[in-house]
N, C-alpha and C. Protein backbone atom coordinates (compact mmCIF):
# COMPACT_ATOMS: atom_id res chain seq x y z
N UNK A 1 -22.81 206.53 72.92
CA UNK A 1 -21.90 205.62 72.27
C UNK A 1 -22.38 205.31 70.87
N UNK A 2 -21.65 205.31 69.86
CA UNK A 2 -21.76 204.84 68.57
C UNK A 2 -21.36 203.59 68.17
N UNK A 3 -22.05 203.00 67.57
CA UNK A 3 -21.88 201.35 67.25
C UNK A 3 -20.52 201.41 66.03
N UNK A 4 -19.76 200.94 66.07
CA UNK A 4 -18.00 200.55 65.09
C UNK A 4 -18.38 199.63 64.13
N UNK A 5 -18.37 199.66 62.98
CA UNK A 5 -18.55 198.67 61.85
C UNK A 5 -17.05 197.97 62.10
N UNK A 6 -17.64 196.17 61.94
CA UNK A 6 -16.72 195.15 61.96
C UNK A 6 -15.51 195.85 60.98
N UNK A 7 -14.15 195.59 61.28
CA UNK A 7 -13.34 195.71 59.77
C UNK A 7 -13.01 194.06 59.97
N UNK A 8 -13.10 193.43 58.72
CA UNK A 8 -12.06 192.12 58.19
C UNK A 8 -10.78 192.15 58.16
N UNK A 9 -9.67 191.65 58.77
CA UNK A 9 -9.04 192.24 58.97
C UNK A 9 -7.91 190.32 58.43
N UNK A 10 -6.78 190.68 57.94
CA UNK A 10 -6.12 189.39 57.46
C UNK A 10 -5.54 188.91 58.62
N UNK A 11 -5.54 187.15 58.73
CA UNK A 11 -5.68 186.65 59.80
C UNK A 11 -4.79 185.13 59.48
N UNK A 12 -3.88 185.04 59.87
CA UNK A 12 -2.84 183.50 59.52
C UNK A 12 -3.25 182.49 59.90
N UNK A 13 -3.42 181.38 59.07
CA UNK A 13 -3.61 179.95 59.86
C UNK A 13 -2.95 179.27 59.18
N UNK A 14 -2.92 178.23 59.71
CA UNK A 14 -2.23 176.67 59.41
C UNK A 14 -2.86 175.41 58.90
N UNK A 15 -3.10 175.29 58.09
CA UNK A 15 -3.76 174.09 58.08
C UNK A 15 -3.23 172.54 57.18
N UNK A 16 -2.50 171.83 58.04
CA UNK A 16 -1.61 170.62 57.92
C UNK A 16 -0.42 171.30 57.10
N UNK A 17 0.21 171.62 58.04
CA UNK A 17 1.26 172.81 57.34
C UNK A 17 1.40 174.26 56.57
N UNK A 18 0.32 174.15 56.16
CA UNK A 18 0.18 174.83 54.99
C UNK A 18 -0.58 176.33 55.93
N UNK A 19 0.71 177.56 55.34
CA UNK A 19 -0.14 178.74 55.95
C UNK A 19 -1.06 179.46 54.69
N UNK A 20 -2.19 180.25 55.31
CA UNK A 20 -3.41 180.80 54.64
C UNK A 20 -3.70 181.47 55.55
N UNK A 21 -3.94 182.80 54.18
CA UNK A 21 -4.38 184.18 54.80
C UNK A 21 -5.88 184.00 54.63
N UNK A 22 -6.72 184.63 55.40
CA UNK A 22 -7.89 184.51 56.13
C UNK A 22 -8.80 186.11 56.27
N UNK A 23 -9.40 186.59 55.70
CA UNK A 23 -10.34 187.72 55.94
C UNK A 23 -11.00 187.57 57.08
N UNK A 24 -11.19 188.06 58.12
CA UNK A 24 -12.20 188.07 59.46
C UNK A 24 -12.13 189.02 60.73
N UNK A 25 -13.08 189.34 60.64
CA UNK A 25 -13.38 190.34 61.80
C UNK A 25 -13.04 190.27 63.04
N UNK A 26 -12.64 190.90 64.36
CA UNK A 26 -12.16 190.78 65.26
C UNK A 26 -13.46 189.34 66.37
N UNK A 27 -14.47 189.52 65.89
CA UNK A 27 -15.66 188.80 66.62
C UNK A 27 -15.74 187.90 66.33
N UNK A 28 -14.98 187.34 64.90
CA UNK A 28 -15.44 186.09 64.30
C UNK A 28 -14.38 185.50 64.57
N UNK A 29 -12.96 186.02 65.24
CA UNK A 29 -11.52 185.42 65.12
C UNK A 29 -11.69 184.06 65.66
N UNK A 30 -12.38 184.13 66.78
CA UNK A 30 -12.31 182.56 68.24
C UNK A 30 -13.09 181.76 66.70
N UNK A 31 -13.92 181.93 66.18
CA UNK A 31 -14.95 180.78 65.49
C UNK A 31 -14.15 180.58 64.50
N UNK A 32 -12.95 181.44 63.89
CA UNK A 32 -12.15 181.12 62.89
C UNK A 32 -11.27 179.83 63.07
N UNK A 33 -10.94 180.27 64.71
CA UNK A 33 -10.15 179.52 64.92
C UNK A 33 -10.29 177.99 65.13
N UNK A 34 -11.45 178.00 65.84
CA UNK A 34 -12.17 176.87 66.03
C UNK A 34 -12.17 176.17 64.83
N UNK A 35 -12.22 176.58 63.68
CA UNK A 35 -13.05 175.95 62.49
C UNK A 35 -11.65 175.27 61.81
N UNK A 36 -10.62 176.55 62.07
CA UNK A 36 -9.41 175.70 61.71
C UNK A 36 -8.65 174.73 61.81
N UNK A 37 -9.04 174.41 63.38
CA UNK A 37 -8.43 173.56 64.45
C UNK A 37 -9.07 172.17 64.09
N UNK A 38 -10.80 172.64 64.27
CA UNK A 38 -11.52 171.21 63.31
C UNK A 38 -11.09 170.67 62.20
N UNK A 39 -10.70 171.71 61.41
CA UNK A 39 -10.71 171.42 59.90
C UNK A 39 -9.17 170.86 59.88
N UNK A 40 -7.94 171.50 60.50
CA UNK A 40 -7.00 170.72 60.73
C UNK A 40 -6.86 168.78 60.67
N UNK A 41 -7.34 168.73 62.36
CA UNK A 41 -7.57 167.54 62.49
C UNK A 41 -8.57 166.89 61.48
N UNK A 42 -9.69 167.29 61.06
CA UNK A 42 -10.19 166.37 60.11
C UNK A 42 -9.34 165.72 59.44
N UNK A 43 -8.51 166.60 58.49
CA UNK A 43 -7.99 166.39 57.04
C UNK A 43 -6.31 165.65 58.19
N UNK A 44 -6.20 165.95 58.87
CA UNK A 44 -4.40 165.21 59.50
C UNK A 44 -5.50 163.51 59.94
N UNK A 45 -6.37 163.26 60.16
CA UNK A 45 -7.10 162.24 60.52
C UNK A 45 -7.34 161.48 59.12
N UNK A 46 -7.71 161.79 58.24
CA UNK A 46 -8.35 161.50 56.75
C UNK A 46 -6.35 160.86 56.53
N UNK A 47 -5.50 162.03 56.25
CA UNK A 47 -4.65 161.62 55.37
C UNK A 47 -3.75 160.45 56.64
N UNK A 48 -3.81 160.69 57.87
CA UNK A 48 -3.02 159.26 58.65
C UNK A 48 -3.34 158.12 58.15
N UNK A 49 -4.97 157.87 58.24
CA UNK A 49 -5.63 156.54 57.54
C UNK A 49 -5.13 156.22 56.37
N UNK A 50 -4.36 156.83 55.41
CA UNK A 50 -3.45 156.31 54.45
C UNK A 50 -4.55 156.24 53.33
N UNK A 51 -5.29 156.21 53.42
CA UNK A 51 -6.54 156.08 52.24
C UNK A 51 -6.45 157.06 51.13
N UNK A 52 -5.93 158.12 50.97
CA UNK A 52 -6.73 159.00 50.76
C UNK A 52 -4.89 160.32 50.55
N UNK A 53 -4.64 160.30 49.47
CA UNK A 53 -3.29 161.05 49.01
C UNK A 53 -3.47 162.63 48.15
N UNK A 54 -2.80 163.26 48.42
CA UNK A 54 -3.03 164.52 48.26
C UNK A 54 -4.10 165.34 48.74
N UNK A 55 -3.56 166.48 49.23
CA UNK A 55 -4.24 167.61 49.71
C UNK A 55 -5.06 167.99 49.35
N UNK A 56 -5.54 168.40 47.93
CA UNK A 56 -6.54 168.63 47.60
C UNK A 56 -7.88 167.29 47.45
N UNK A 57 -7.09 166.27 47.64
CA UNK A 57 -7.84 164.86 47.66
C UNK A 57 -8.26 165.32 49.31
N UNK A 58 -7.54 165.31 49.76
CA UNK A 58 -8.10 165.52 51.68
C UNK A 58 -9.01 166.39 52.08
N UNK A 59 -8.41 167.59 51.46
CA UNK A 59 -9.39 168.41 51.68
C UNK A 59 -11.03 168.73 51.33
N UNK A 60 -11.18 167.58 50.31
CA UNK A 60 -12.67 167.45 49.86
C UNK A 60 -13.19 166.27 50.20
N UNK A 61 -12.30 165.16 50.95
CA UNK A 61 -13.21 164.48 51.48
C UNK A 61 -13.53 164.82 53.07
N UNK A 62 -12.80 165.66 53.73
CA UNK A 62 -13.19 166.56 54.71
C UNK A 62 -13.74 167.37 55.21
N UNK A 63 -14.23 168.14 53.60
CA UNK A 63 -15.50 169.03 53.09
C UNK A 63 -16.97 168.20 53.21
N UNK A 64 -16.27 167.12 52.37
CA UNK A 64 -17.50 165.85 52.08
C UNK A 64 -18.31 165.44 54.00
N UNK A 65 -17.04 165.32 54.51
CA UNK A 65 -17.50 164.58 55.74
C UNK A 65 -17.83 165.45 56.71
N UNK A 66 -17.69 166.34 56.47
CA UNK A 66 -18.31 167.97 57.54
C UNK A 66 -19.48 168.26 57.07
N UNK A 67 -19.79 168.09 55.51
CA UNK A 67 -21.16 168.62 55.45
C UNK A 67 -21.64 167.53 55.79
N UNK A 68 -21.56 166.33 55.29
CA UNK A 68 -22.42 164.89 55.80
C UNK A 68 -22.43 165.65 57.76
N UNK A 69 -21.83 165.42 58.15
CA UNK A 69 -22.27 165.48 59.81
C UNK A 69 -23.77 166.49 60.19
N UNK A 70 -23.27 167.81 59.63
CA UNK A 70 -24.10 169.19 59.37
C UNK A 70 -25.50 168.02 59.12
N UNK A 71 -25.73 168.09 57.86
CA UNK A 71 -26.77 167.28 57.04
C UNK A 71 -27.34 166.44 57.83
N UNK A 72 -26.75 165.37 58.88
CA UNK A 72 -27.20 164.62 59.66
C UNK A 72 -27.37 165.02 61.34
N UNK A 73 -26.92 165.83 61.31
CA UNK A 73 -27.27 166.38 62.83
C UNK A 73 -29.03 166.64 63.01
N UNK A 74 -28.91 166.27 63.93
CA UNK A 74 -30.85 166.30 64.40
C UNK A 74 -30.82 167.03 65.53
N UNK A 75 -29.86 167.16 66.62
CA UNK A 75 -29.80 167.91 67.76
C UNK A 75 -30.24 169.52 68.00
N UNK A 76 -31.46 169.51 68.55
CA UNK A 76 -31.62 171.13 68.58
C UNK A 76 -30.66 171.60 69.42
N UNK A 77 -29.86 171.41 69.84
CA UNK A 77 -28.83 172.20 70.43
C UNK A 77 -27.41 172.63 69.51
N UNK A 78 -27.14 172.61 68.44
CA UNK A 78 -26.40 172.76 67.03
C UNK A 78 -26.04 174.14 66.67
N UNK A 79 -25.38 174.71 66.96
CA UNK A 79 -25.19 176.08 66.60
C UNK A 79 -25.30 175.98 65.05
N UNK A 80 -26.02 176.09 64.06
CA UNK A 80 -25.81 176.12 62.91
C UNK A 80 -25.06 177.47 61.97
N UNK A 81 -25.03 178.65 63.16
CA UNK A 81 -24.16 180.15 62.60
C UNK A 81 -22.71 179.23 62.74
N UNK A 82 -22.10 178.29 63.62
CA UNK A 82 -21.13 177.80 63.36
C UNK A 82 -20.42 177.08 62.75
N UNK A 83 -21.46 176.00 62.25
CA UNK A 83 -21.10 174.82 60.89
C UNK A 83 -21.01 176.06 59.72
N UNK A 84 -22.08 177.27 59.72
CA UNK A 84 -21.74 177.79 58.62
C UNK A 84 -20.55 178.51 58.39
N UNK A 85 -20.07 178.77 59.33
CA UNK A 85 -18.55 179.73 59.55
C UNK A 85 -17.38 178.56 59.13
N UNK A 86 -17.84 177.68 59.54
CA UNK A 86 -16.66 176.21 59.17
C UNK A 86 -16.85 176.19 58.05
N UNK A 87 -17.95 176.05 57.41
CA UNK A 87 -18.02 175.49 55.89
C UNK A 87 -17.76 176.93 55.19
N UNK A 88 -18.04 178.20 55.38
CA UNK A 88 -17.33 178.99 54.53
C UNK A 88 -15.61 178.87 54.69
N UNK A 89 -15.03 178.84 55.93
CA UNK A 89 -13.80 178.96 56.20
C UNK A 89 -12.46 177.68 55.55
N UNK A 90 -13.70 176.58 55.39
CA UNK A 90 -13.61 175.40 54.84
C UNK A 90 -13.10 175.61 53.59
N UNK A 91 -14.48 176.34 52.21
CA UNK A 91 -14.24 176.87 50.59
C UNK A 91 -13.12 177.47 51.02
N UNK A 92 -13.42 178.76 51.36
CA UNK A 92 -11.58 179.53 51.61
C UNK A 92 -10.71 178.66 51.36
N UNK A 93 -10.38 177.90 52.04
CA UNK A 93 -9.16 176.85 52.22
C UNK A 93 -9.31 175.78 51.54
N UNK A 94 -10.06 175.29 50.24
CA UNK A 94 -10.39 174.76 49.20
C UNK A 94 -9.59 175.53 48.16
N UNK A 95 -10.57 176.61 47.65
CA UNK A 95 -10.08 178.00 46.74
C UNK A 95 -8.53 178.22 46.88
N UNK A 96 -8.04 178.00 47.76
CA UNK A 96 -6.32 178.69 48.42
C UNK A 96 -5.78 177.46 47.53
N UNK A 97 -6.15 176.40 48.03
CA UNK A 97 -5.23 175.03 47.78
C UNK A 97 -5.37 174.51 46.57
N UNK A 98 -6.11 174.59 46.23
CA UNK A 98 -6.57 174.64 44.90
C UNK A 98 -6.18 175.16 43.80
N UNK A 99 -5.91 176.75 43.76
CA UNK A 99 -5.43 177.87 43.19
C UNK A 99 -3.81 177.19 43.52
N UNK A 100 -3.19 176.92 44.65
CA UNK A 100 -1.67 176.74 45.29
C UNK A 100 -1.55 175.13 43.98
N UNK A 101 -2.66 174.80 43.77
CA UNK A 101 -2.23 173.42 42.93
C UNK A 101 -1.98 173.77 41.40
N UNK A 102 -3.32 174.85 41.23
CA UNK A 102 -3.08 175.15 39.72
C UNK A 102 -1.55 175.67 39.59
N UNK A 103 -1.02 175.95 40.11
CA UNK A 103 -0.04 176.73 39.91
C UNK A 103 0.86 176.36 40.03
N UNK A 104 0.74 175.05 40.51
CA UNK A 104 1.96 173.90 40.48
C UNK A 104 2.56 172.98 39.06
N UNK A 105 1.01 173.30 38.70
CA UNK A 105 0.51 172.62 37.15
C UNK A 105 0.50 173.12 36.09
């Protein structure tokens, strides 16, 4: 048997409406998803509290409050290959919304 190099392969998500295309490998899809689902609810949690207006406003204090957790976690039981898959999947979806704003502007 010969070992198959991953392909990245484009991958749809949602995040508080908003769809984004996604680079990721067939192995990384479940942790994609996961990260989305987190990252979802973060930012639908952030903007209910009313505090806190526009998307790109949400989305960085959601950034803010994911790495604070990361940063403060002490638990050796922490998958840290997974906070890092969130927090790249996180920029992605920074970069998207971001770029989706300049362009509004």
């Amino acid at each position: 048997m010969t070992a198959e190099k991953s392909i990245a392969k484009s991958v749809d998500v949602q995040i508080m409406g908003r769809e984004f295309s996604v680079a990721c490998t067939d192995e990384a899809r479940q942790g994609l998803m996961d990260a989305v689902a987190y990252l979802d609810k973060k930012m639908r949690d952030i903007r209910d509290s009313g505090k806190i207006v526009g998307v790109e406003r949400i989305a960085m204090m959601a950034a803010l409050n994911l790495a604070h957790e990361v940063l403060n976690t002490k638990n050796g039981d922490i998958d840290i290959g997974d906070y890092k898959r969130r927090i790249n999947a996180m920029h992605n979806q920074l970069d998207e919304a971001i770029a989706e704003q300049n362009q509004l502007l």
